[in-house]
C-alpha atoms as a PDB file:
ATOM      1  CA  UNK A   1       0.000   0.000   0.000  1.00  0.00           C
ATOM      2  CA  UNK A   2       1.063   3.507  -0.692  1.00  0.00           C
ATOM      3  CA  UNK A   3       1.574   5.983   1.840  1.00  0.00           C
ATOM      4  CA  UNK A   4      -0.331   8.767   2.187  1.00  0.00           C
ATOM      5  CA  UNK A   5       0.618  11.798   0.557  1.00  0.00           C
ATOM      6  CA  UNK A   6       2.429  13.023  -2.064  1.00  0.00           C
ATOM      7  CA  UNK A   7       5.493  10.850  -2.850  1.00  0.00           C
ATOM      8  CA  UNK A   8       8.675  13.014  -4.035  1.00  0.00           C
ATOM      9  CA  UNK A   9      12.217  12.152  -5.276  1.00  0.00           C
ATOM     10  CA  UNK A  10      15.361  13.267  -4.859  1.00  0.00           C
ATOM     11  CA  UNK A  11      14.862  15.626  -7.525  1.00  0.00           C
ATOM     12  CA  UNK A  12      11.594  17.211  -6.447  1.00  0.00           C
ATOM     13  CA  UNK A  13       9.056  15.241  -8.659  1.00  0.00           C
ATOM     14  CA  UNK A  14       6.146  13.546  -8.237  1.00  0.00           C
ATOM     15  CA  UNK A  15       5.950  10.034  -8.656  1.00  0.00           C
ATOM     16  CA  UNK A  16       2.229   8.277  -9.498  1.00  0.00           C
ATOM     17  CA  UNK A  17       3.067   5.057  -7.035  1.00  0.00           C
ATOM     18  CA  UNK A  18       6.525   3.779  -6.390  1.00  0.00           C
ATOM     19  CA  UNK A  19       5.098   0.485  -5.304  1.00  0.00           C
ATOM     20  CA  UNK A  20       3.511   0.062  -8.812  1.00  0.00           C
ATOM     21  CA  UNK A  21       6.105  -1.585 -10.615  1.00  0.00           C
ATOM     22  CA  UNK A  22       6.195   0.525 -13.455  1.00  0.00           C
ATOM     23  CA  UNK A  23       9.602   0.861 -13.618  1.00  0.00           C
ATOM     24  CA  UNK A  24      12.174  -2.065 -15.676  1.00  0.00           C
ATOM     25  CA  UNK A  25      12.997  -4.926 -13.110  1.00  0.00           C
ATOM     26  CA  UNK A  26      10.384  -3.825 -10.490  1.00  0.00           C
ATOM     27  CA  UNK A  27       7.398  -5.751  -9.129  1.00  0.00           C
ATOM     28  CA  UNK A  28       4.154  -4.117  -7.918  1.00  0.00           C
ATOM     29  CA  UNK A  29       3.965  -3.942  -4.282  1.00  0.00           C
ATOM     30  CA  UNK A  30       7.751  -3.283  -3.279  1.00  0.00           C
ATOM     31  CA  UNK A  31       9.602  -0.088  -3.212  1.00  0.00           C
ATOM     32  CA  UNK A  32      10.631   0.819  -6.948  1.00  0.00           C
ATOM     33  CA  UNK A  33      14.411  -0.119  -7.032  1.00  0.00           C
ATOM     34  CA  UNK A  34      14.825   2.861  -9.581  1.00  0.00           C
ATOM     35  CA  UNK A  35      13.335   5.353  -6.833  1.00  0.00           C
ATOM     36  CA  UNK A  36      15.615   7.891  -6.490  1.00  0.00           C
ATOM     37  CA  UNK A  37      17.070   7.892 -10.314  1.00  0.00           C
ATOM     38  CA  UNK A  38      13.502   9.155 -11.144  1.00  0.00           C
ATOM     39  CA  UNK A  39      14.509  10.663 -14.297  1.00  0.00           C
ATOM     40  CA  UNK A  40      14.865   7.456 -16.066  1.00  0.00           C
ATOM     41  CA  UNK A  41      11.310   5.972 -14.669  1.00  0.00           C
ATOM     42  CA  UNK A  42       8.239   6.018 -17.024  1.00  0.00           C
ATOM     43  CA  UNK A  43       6.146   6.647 -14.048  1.00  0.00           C
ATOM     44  CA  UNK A  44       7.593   9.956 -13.673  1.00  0.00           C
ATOM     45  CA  UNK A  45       5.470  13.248 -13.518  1.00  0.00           C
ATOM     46  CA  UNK A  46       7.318  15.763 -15.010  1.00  0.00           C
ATOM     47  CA  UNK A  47       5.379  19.390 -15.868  1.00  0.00           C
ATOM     48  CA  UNK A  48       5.902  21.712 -18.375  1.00  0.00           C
ATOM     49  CA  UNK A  49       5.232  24.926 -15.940  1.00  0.00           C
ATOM     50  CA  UNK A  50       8.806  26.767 -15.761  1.00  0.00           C
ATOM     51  CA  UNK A  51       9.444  26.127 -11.659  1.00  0.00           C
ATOM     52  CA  UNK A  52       9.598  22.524 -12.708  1.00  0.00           C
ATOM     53  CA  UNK A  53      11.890  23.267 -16.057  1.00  0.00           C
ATOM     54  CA  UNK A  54      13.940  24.795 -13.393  1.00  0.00           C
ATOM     55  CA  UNK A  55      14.024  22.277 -11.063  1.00  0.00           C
ATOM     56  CA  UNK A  56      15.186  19.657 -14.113  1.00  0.00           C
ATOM     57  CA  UNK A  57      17.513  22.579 -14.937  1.00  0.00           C
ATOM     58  CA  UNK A  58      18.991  22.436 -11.367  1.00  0.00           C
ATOM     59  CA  UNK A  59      19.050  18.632 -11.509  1.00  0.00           C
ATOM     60  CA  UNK A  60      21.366  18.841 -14.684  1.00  0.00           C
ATOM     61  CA  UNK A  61      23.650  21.361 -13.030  1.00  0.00           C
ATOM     62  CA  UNK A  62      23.818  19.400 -10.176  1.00  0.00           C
ATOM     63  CA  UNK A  63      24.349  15.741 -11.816  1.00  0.00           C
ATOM     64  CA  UNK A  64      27.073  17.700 -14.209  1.00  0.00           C
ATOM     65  CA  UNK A  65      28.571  18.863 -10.979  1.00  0.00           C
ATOM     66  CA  UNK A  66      28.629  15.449  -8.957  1.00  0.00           C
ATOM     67  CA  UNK A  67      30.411  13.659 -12.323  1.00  0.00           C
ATOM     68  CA  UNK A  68      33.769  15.071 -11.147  1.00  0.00           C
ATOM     69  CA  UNK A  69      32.963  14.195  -7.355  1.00  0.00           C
ATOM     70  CA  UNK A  70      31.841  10.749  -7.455  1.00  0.00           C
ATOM     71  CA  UNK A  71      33.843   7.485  -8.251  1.00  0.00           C
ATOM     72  CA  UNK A  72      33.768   6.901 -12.228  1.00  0.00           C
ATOM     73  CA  UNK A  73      31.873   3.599 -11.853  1.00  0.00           C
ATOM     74  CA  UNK A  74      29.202   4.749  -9.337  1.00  0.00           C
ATOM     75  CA  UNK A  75      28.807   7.506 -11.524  1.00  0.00           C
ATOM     76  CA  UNK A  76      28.359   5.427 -14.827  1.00  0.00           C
ATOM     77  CA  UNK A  77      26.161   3.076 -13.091  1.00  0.00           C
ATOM     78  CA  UNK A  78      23.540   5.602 -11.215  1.00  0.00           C
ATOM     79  CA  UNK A  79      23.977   9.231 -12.397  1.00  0.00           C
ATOM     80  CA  UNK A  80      25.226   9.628 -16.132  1.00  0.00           C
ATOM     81  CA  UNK A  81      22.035   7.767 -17.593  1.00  0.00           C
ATOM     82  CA  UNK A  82      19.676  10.295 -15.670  1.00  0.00           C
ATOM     83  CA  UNK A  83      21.916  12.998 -16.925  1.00  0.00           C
ATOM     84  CA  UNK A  84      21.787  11.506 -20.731  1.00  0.00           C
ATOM     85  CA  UNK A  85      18.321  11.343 -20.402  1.00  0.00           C
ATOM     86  CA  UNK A  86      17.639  14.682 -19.120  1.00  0.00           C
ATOM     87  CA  UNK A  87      19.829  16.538 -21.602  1.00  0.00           C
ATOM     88  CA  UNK A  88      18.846  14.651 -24.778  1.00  0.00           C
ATOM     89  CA  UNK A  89      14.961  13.815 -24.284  1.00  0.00           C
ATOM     90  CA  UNK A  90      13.722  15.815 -21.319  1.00  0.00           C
ATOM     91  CA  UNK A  91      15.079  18.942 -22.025  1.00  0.00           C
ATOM     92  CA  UNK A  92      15.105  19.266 -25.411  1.00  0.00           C
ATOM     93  CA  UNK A  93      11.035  19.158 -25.236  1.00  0.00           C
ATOM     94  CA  UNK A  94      10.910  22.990 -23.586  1.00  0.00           C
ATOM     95  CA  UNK A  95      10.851  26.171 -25.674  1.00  0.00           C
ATOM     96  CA  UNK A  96      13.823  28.644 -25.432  1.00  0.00           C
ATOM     97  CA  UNK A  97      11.664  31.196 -24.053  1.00  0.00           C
ATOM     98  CA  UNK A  98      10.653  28.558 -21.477  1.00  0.00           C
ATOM     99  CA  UNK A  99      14.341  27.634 -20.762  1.00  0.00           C
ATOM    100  CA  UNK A 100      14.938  31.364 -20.215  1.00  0.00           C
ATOM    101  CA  UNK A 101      12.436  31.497 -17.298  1.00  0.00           C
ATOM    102  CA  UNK A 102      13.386  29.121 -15.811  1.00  0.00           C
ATOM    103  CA  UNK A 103      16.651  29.927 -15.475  1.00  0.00           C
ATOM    104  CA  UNK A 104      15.653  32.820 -13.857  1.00  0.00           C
ATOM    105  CA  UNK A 105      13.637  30.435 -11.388  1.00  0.00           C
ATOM    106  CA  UNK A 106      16.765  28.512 -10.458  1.00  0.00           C
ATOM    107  CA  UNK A 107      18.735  30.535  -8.193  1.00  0.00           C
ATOM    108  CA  UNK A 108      15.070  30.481  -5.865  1.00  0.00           C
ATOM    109  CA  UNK A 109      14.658  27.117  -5.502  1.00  0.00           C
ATOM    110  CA  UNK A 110      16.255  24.849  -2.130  1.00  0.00           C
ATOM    111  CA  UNK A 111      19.666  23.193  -2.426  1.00  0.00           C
ATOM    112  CA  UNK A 112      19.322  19.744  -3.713  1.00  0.00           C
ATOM    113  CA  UNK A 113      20.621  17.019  -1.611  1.00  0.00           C
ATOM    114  CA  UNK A 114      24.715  15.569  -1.955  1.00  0.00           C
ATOM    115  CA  UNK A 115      24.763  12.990  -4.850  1.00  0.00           C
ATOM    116  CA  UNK A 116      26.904   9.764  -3.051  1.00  0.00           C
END
């Protein structure tokens, strides 16, 4: 069963039911094992209003960031697909003008958490 509430990941987005088993590899009823790399989960709930195309702007900076941080094969493994997939589908679905305001947006939104 799903907790109550609104279910969030690392990133700030919604997720419809991590217990659904929407996700490759997962089985309804347990905890998504790709919870937490949300950006690569079809059961992601991603909006097109520009405080969200911020937050996935943030995300990118902050994934970019982390790649010279973390250890090359943790990296490989758990970040640089989210990071592909943000930068070459995700991203490249907003507008300029829409990419503009949210960069404006980005500086106002709360710290995302360390990457390990």
């Amino acid at each position: 069963e799903v907790p109550p509430g609104t279910v969030v990941s690392m990133f700030g987005f919604d997720c419809t039911d991590p217990f659904a088993g929407a996700a490759p590899g997962t089985r309804a009823g347990e905890l998504c094992t790709n919870f937490l790399g949300c950006l690569t989960c079809p059961n992601a709930i991603l909006g097109s209003d520009p405080r969200t195309l911020a937050r996935l702007l943030q995300a990118r900076d902050h994934l970019q960031a982390a790649s010279t941080l973390l250890h090359p094969a943790r990296w490989g493994a758990i970040y640089a697909p989210q990071l592909r997939i943000l930068e070459e589908d995700i991203l490249t679905r907003f507008s300029d003008r829409g990419l503009v305001d949210a960069l404006r947006l980005r500086s106002t939104l709360p710290s995302l958490p360390p990457l390990r």
